[in-house]
Protein backbone atom coordinates (compact mmCIF):
# COMPACT_ATOMS: atom_id res chain seq x y z
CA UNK A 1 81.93 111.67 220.83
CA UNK A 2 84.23 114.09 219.02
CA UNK A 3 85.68 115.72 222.13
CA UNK A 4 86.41 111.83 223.23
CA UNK A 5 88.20 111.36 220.04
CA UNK A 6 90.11 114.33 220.16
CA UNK A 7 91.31 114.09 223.74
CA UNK A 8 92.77 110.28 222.12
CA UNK A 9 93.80 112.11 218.80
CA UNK A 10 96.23 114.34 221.02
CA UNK A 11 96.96 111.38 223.52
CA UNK A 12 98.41 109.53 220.08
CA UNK A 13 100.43 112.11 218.54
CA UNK A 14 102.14 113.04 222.50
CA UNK A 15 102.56 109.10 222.63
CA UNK A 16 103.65 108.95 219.24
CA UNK A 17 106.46 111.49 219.61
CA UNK A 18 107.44 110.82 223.10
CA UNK A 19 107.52 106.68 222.87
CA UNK A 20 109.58 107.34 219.14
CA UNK A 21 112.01 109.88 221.42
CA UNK A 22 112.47 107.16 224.26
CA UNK A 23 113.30 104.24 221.68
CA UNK A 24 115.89 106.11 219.50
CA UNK A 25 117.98 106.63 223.09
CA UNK A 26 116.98 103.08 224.19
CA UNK A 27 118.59 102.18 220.56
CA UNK A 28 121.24 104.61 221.23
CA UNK A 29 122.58 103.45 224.71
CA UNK A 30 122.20 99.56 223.80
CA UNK A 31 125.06 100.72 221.00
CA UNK A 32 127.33 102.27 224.18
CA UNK A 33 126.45 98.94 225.82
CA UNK A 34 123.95 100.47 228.64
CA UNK A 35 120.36 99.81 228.69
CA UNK A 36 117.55 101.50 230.25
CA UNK A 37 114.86 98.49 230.31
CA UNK A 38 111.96 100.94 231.73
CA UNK A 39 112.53 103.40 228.80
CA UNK A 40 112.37 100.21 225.98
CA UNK A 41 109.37 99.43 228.33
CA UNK A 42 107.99 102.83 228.18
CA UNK A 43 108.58 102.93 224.50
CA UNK A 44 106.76 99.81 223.82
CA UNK A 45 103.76 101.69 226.02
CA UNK A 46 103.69 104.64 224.09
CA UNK A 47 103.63 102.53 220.64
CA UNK A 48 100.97 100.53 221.82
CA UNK A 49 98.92 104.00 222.89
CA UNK A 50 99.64 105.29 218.89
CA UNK A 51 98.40 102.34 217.32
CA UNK A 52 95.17 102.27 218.87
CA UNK A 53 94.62 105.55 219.97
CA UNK A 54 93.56 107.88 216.88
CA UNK A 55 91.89 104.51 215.35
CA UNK A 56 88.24 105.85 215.23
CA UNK A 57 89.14 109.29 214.65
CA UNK A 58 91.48 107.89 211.40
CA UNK A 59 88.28 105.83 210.18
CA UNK A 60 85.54 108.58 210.33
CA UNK A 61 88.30 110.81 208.01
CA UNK A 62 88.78 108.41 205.89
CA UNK A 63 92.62 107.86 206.67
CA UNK A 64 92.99 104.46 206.77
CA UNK A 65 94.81 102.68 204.21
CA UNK A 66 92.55 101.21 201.72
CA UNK A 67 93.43 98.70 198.63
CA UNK A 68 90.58 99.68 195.99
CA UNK A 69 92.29 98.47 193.82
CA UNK A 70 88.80 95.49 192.94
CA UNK A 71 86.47 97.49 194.11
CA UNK A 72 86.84 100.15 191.87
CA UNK A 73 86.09 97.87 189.15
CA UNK A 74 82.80 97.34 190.20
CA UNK A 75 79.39 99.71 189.39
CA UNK A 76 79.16 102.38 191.89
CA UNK A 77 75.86 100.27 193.26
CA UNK A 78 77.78 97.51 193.91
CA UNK A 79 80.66 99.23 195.48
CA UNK A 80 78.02 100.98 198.17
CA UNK A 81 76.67 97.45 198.74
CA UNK A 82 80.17 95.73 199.22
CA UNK A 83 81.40 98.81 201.52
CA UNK A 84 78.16 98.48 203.55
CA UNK A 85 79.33 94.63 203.43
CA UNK A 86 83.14 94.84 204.25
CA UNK A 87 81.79 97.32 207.24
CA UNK A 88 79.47 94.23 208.56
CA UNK A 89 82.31 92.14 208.46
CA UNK A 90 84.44 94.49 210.39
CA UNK A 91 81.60 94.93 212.98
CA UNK A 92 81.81 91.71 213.70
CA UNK A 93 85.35 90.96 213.94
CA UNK A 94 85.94 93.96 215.75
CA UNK A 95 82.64 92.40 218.21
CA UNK A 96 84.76 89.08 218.44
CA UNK A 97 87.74 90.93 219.06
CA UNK A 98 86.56 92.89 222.05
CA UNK A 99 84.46 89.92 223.72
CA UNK A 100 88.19 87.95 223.41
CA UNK A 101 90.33 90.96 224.81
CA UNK A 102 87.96 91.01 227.95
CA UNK A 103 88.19 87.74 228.87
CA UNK A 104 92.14 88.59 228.54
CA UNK A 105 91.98 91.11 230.84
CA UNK A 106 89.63 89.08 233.00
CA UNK A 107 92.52 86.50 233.31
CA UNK A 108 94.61 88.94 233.90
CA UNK A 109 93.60 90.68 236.28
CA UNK A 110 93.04 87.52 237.94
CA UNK A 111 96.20 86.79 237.50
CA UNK A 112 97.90 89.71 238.78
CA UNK A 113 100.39 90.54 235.67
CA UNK A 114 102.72 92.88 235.36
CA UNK A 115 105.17 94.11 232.83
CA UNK A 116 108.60 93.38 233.62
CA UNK A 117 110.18 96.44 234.99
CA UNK A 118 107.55 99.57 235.59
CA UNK A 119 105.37 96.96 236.89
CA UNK A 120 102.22 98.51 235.42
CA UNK A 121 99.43 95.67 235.24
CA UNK A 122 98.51 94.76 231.97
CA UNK A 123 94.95 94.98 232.21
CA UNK A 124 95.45 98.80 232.29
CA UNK A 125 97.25 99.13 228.95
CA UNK A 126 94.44 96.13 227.60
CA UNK A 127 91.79 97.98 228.87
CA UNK A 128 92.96 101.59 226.71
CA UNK A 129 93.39 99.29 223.79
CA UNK A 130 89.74 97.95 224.34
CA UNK A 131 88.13 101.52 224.70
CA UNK A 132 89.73 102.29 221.06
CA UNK A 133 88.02 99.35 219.71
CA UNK A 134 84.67 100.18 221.56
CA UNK A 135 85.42 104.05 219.95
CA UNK A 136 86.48 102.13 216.58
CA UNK A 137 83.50 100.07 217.02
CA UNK A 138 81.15 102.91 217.21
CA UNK A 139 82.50 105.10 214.26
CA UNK A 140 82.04 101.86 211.87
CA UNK A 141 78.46 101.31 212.99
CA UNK A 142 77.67 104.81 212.59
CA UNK A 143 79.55 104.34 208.62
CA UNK A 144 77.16 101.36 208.31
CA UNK A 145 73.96 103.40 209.13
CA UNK A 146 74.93 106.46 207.67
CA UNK A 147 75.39 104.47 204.16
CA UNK A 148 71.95 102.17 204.63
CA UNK A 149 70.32 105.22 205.39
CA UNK A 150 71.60 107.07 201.93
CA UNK A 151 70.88 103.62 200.46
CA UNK A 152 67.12 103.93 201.44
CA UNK A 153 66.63 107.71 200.72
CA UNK A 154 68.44 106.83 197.14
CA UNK A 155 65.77 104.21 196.04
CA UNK A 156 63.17 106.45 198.06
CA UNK A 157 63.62 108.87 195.46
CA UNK A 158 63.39 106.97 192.41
């Protein structure tokens, strides 16, 4: 699984840079009154590609933004039960999320959509974003055994 996350770690950061460098000309020509629709386009693609693509490997180091701000005014106990909970929660949505996006690209492809101008279908860019959920999906359900599992040992011990 890491070398799957890595390979979309460095498929962000390229994206990242490279989608950033093709929106600050897009931005630049619309001011000389040109426009380059496929490079907004390809921009948009590229942004897309960083939000979702380092998603898993962000979670399992701990990098995305948290407000713990309540939570850490709870006893440690409870703060391991309410992570444990908050990480149910997310399996779930994130479940409900991914059952909804394939029926999207279901219609979709059904439907034969394109984007406007590269004409790339967009059941190919839903189906990358789906694989980083499924990734995302993965790394919080092995948080939510990894943490039942210290739970257990814990009151093993004592």
């Amino acid at each position: 699984m890491n070398k799957v996350e890595r390979y979309f770690v460095y498929a962000t950061m390229g994206s990242l840079l490279f989608g950033t460098g093709a929106m600050i000309v897009e931005v630049i020509a619309r001011r000389c009154k040109l426009s380059f629709v496929p490079l907004d386009e390809i921009g948009g693609i590229c942004m897309l590609v960083s939000a979702f693509g380092a998603s898993s490997y962000a979670f399992r180091q701990g990098r995305f933004i948290r407000v713990r701000l309540l939570l850490e005014r709870f006893p440690i106990k409870l703060q391991s039960t309410l992570n444990v909970l908050h990480a149910f929660f997310a399996l779930a949505f994130l479940s409900y999320a991914s059952y909804l996006w394939l029926k999207l690209i279901a219609l979709n492809i059904k439907l034969k959509t394109y984007t406007a101008s590269l004409k790339v279908p967009y059941w190919l860019l839903q189906t990358f974003t789906l694989i980083c959920w499924v990734l995302l999906l993965i790394a919080v359900c092995e948080f939510v055994w990894k943490e039942l599992r210290e739970k257990t040992e814990g009151q093993e011990k004592k």
